[in-house]
Protein backbone atom coordinates (compact mmCIF):
# COMPACT_ATOMS: atom_id res chain seq x y z
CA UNK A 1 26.95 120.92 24.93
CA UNK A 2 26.53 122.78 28.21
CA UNK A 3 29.96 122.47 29.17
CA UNK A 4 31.18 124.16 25.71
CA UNK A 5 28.66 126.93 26.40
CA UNK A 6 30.15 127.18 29.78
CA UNK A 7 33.30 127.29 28.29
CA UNK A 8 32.59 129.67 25.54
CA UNK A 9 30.82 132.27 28.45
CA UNK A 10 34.04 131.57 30.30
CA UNK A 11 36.80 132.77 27.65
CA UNK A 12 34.69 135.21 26.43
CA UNK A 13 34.03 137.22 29.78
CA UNK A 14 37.89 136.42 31.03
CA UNK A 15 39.24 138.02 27.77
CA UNK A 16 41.02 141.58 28.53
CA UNK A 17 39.92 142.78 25.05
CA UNK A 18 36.55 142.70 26.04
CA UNK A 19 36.13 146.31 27.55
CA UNK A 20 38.44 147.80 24.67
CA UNK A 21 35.65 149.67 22.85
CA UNK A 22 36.27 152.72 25.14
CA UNK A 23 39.77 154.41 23.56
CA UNK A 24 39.76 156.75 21.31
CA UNK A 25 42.14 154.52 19.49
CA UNK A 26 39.55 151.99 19.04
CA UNK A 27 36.49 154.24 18.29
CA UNK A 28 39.21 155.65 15.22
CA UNK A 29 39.45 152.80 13.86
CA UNK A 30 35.59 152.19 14.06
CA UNK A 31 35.07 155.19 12.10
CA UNK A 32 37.11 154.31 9.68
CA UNK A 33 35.95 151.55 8.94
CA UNK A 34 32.25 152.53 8.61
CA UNK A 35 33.22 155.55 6.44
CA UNK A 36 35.41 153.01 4.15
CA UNK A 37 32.75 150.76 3.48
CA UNK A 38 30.25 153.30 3.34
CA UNK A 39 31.60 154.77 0.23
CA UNK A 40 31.88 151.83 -1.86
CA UNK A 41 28.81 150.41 -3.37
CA UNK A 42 27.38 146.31 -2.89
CA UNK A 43 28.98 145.46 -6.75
CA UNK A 44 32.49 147.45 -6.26
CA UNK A 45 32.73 145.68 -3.02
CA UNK A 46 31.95 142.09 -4.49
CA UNK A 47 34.29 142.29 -7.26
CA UNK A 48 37.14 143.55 -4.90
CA UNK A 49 36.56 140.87 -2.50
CA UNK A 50 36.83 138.57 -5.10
CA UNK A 51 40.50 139.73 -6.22
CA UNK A 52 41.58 139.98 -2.33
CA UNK A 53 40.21 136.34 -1.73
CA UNK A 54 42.59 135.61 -4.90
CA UNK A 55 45.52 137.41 -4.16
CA UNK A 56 45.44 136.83 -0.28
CA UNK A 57 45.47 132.98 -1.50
CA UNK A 58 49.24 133.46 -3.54
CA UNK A 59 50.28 134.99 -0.47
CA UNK A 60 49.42 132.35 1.95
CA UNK A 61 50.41 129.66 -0.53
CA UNK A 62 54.08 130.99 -0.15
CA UNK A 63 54.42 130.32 3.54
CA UNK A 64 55.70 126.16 4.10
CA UNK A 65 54.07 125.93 7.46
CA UNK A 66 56.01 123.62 9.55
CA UNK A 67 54.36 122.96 12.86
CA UNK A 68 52.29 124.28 15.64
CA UNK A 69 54.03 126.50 18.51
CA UNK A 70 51.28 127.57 20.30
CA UNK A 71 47.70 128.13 20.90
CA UNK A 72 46.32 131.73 21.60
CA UNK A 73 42.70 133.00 22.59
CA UNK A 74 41.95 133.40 19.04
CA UNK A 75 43.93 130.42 17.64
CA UNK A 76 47.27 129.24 16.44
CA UNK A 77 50.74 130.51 16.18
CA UNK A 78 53.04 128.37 13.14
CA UNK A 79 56.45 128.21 12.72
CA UNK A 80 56.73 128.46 9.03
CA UNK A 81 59.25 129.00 6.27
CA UNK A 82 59.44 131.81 3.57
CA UNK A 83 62.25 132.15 1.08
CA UNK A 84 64.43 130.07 3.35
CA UNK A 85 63.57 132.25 6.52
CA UNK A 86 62.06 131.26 9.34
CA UNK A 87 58.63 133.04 10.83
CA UNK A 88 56.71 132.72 13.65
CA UNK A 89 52.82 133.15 12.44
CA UNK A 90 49.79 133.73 13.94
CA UNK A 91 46.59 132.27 12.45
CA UNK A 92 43.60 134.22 13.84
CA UNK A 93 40.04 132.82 13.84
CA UNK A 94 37.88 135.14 12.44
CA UNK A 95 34.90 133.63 14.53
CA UNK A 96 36.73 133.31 18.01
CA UNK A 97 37.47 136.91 17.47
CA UNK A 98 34.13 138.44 16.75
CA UNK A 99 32.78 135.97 19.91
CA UNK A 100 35.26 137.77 21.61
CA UNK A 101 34.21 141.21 20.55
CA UNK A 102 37.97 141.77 19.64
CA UNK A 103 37.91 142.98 16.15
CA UNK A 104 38.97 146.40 17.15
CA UNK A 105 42.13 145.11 19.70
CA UNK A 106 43.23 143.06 16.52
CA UNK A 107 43.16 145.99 14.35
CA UNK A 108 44.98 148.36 16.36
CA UNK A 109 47.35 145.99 17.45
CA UNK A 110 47.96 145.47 13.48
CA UNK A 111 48.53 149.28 13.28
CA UNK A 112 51.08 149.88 16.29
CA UNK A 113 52.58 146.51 14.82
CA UNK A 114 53.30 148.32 11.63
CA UNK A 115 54.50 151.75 13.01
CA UNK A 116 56.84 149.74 15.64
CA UNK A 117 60.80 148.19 15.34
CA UNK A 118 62.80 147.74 17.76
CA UNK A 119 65.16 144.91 18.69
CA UNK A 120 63.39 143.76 22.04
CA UNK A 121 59.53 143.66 20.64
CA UNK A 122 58.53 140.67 18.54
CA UNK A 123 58.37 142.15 15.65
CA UNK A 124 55.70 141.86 12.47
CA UNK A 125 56.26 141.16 8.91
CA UNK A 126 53.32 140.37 7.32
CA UNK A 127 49.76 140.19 7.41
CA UNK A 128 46.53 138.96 5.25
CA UNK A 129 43.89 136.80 5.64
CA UNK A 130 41.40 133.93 3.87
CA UNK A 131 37.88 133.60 4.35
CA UNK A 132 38.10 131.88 8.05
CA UNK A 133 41.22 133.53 9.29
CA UNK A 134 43.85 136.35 9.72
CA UNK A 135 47.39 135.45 9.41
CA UNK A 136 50.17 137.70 11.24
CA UNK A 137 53.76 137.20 10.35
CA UNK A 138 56.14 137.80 13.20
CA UNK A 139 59.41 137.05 14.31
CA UNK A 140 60.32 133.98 14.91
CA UNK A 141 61.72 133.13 19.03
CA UNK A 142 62.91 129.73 19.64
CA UNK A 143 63.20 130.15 23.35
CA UNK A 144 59.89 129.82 24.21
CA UNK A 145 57.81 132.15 26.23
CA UNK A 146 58.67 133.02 30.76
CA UNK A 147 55.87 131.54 31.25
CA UNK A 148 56.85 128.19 30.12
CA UNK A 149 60.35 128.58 32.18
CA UNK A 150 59.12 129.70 35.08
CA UNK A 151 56.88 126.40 35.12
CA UNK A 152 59.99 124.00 34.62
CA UNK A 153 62.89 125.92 36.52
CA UNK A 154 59.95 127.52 39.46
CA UNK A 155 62.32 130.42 40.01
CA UNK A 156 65.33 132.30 39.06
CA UNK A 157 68.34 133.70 40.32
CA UNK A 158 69.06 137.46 40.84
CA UNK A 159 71.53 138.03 38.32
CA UNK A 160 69.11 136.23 35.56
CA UNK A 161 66.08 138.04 36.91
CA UNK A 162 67.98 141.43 36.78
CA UNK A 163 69.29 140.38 33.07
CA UNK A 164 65.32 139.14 32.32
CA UNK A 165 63.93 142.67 33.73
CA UNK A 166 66.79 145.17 31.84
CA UNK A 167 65.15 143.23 28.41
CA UNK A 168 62.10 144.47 29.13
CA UNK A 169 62.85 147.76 30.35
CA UNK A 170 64.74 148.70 27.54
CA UNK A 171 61.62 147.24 25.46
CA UNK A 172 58.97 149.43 27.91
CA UNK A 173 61.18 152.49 27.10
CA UNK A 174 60.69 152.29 23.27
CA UNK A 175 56.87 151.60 23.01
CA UNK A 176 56.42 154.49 25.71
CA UNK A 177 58.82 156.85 23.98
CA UNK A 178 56.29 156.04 20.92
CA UNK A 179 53.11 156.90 23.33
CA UNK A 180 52.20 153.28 23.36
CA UNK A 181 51.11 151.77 26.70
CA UNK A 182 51.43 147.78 26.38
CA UNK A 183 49.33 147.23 29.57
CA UNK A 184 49.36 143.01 29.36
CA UNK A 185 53.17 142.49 30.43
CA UNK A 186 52.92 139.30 31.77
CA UNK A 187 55.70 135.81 31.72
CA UNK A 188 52.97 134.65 28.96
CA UNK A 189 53.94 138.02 26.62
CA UNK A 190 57.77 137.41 27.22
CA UNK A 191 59.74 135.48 24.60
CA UNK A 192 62.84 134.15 24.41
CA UNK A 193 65.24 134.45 21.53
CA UNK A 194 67.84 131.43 21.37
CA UNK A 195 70.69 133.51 23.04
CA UNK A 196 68.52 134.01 25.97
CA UNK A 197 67.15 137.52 25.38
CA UNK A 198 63.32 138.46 26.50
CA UNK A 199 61.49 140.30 24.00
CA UNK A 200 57.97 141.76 24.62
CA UNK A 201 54.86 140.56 21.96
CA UNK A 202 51.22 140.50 22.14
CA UNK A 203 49.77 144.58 21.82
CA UNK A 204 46.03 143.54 21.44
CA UNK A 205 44.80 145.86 24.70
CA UNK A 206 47.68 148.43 24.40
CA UNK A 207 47.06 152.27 23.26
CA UNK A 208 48.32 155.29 21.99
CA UNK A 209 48.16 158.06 24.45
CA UNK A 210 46.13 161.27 22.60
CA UNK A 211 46.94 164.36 23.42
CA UNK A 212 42.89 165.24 22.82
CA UNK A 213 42.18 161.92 25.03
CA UNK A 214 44.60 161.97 27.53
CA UNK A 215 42.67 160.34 30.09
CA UNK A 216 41.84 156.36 30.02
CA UNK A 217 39.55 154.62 32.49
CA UNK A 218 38.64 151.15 31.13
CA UNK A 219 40.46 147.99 32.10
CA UNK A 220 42.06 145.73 30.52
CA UNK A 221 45.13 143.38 30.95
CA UNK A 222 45.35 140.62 33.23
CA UNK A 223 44.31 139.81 37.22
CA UNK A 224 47.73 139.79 39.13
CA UNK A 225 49.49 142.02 36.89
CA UNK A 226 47.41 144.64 36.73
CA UNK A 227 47.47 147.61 38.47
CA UNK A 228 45.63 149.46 40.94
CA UNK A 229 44.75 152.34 39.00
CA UNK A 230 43.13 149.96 36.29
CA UNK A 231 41.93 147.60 38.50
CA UNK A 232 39.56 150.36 39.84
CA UNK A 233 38.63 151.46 36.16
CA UNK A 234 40.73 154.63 37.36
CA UNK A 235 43.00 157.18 34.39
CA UNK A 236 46.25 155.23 34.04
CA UNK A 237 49.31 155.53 31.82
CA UNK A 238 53.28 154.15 31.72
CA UNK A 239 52.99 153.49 35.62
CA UNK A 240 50.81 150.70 34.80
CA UNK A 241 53.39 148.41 33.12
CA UNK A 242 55.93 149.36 35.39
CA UNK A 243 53.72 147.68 38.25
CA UNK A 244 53.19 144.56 36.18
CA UNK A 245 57.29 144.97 35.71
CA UNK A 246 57.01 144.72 39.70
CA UNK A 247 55.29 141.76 40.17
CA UNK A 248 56.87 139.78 36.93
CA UNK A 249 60.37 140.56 38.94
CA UNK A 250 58.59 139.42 42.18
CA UNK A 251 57.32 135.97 40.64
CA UNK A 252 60.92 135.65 39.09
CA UNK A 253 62.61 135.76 42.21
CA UNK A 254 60.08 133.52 44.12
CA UNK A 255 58.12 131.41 41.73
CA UNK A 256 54.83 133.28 42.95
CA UNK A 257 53.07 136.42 42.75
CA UNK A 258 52.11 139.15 45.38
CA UNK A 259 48.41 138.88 44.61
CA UNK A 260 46.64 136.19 44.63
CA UNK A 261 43.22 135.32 43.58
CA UNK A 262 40.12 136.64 41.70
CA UNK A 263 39.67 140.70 40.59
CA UNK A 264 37.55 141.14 43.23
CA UNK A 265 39.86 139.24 45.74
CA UNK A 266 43.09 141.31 44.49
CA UNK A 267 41.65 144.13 44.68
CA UNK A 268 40.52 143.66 48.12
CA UNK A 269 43.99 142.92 48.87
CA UNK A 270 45.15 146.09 47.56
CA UNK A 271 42.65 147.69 49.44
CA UNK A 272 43.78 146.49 52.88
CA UNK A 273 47.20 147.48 52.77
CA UNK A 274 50.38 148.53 50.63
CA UNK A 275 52.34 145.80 50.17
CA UNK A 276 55.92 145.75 51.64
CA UNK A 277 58.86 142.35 49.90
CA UNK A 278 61.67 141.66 52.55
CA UNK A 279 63.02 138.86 50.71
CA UNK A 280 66.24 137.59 52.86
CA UNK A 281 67.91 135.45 50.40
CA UNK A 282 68.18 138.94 48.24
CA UNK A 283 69.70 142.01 48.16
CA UNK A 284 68.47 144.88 49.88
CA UNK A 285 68.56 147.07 46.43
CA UNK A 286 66.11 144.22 44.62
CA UNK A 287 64.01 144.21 47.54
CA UNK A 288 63.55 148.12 47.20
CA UNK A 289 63.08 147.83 43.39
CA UNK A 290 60.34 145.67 43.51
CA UNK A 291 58.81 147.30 46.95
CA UNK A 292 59.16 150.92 44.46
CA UNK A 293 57.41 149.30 41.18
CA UNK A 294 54.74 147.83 43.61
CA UNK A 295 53.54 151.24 45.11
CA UNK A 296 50.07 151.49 44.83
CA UNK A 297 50.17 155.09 43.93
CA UNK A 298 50.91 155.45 40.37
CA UNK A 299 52.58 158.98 41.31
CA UNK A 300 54.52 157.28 43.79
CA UNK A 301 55.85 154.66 41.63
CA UNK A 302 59.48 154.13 40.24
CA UNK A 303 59.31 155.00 36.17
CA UNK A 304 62.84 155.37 35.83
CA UNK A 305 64.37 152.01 36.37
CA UNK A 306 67.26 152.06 34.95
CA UNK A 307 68.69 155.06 37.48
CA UNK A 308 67.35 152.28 40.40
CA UNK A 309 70.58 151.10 42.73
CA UNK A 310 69.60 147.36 41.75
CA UNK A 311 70.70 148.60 38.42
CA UNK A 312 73.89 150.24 39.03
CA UNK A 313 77.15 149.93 36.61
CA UNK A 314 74.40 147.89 34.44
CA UNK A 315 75.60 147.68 30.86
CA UNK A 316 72.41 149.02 29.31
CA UNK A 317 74.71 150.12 26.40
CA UNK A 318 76.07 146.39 25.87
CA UNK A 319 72.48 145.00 26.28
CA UNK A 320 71.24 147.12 23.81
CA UNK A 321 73.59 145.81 21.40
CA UNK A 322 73.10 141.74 22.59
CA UNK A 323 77.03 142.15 23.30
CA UNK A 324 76.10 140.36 26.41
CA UNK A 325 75.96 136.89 27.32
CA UNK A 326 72.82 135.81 29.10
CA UNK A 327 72.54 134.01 32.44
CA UNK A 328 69.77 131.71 31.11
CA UNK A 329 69.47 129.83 27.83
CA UNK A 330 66.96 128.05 26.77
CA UNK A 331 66.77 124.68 25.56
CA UNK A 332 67.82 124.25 22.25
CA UNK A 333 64.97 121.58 21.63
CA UNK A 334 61.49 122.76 22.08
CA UNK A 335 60.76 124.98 24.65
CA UNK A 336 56.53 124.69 24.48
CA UNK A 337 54.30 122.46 26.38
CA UNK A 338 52.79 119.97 23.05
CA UNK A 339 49.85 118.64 25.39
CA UNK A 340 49.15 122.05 26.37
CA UNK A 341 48.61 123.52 23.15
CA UNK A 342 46.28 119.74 22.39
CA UNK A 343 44.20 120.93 24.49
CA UNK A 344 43.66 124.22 23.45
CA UNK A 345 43.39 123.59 20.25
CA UNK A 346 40.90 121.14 20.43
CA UNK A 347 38.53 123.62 22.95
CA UNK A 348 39.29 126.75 20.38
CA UNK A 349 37.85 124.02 17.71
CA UNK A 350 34.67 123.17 19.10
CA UNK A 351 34.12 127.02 19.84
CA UNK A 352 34.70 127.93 16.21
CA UNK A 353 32.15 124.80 14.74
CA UNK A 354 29.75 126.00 16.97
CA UNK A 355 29.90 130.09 16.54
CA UNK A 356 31.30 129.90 12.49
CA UNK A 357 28.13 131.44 11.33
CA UNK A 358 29.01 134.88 12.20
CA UNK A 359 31.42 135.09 9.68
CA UNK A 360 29.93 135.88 6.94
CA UNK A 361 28.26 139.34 8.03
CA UNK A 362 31.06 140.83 9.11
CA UNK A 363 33.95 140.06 6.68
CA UNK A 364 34.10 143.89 6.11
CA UNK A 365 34.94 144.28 9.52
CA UNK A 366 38.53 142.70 8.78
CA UNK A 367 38.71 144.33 5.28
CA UNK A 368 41.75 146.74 6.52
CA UNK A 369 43.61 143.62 8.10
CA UNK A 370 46.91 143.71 5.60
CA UNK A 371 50.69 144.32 5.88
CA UNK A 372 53.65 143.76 3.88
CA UNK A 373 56.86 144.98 5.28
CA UNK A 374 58.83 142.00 3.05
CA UNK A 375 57.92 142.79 0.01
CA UNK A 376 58.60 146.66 1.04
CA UNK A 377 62.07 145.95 1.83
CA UNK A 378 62.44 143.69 -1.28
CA UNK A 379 61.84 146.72 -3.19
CA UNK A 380 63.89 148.89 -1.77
CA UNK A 381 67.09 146.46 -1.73
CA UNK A 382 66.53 146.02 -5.86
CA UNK A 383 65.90 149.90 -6.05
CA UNK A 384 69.58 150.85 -4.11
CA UNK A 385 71.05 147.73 -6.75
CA UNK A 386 69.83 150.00 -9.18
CA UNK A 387 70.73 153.31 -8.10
CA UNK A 388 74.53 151.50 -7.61
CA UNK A 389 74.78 150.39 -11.53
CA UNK A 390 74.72 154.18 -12.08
């Protein structure tokens, strides 16, 4: 029993949602919330709970769930089949995310998830929830996540690093043309389709710059990707993930990062000296690329990647498109480590037995937590048929 508290203190202090409560985004959403459920009386809020229990139910019924694909934080991702498509779905433990402290990451990730589209984010679908869990509907990505790839194949070479890093620039560009800051880029948040294109997932600690709340100071995101500026609870903004886009081309190249250690121990790092890559079995313009995304300046720091040397005569256009053909495809078989997610599984188990009891207080907390893009676009493909009979 003490080692599952241990483990419990562990993942819940580690987690980068856990300072979240800070953004304006968040406090929003709070707000919301409260002045939602504040309006509705104890008997109107019964009987509706009743009909979303039921209807939430016929939802989930029509998702064949096929096997597991991974093991998050807060629980499971599925592959699963709906009208003969294929979805990748997240099933989100109500209990490891109030531990956690999370409910307000989940819902604004929900929200950006539902305002966002683009072709090189992992898109979402679909989202409800039972009694015990939420359920997010994404796309589903056979390929597996950089993480994963980086463990079997150690490193890569510089024309699939360069092919790896103009994915996720061109996915960067989009969420910060939208005012979105991802701020968790990491190999673990990088999937691959099965034509070997990255696309960026997981927005649980990004925000929404506010013009009224331009300035951000809490941290979240992840030790060894994160940068200065957030490290040291300082304002940050797009130069953030372009440092993380740094180091994620550093640990491509070389199988390792260019901080090592605790928080404490990176940041001491940092604090010694700006770090300076000569890598000599590279060229000198992805030695300066990573050297300019590494600055520890955020003013200082390259924000316009594409217009970087490294990326010169670079068919963004063709990219853009998947006209390309990638340097790197994944296996066709699975690409996820099965005793991995055992494990996991098993410890986000004995966590939920033990904390399930706060639950049932704070269902209302999740009563927002719905999304239907499928049956949007169902409607409006039988609306055109429509207007075309006339």
């Amino acid at each position: 029993m003490t080692d599952l508290k241990l483990k419990i203190n562990a993942r819940r202090f580690s987690s980068p949602y856990r300072s979240i409560n800070n953004d304006y985004n968040i406090q929003l959403f709070l707000h919301n919330i409260h002045r939602s459920c504040n309006r509705k009386n104890s008997n109107q809020s019964a009987s509706h709970s009743k009909q979303n229990d039921y209807s939430q139910d016929k939802i989930k019924n029509q998702y064949q769930l096929q096997c597991i694909i991974g093991v998050g934080g807060f629980g499971r991702v599925w592959k699963v089949i709906h009208k003969q498509q294929i979805y990748a779905m997240k099933e989100i433990n109500k209990a490891l995310v109030l531990l956690k402290q999370s409910v307000p990451s989940i819902m604004c990730e929900l929200k950006f998830l539902t305002e966002l589209r683009h072709p090189f984010i992992v898109n979402a679908y679909s989202a409800f929830q039972d009694m015990q869990n939420l359920y997010l509907v994404l796309d589903y990505l056979s390929g597996g996540d950089l993480r994963y790839h980086l463990g079997k194949q150690r490193k890569f070479s510089e024309q699939q690093t360069k092919f790896f890093v103009a994915c996720i620039i061109l996915a960067l560009e989009y969420l910060h043309n939208c005012k979105i800051i991802h701020r968790d880029i990491k190999p673990e948040n990088l999937i691959f389709d099965n034509h070997g294109y990255l696309r960026v997932t997981d927005l649980g600690v990004a925000i929404k710059k506010h013009p009224q709340f331009p300035q951000n100071f809490e941290t979240s995101g992840t030790p060894g990707y994160m940068s200065p500026e957030v490290l040291f609870h300082q304002d940050h903004g797009i130069p953030a993930d372009y440092f993380a886009l740094g180091v994620i081309t550093y640990e491509c190249l070389t199988g390792k990062r260019p901080y090592h250690g605790t928080r404490k121990e990176i940041r001491d790092q940092m604090l010694i000296k700006q770090i300076q890559i000569s890598l000599n079995d590279f060229s000198v313009e992805a030695n300066d690329f990573i050297n300019q995304l590494l600055q520890l300046q955020p003013s200082h720091r390259l924000i316009q990647p594409k217009k970087h040397p490294w990326f010169k005569n670079f068919p963004f256009d063709l990219l853009a498109s998947k006209k390309l053909k990638a340097p790197f495809l994944p296996n066709s078989k699975d690409n996820f480590d099965k005793s991995q997610i055992l494990i996991e599984d098993e410890e986000n188990h004995q966590i939920i037995k033990v904390n399930q009891h706060l639950i049932k207080d704070n269902q209302h907390l999740f009563e927002e937590y719905r999304y239907n893009l499928i049956q949007k676009s169902r409607r409006t493909s039988i609306t055109n048929k429509l207007f075309q009979l006339f």
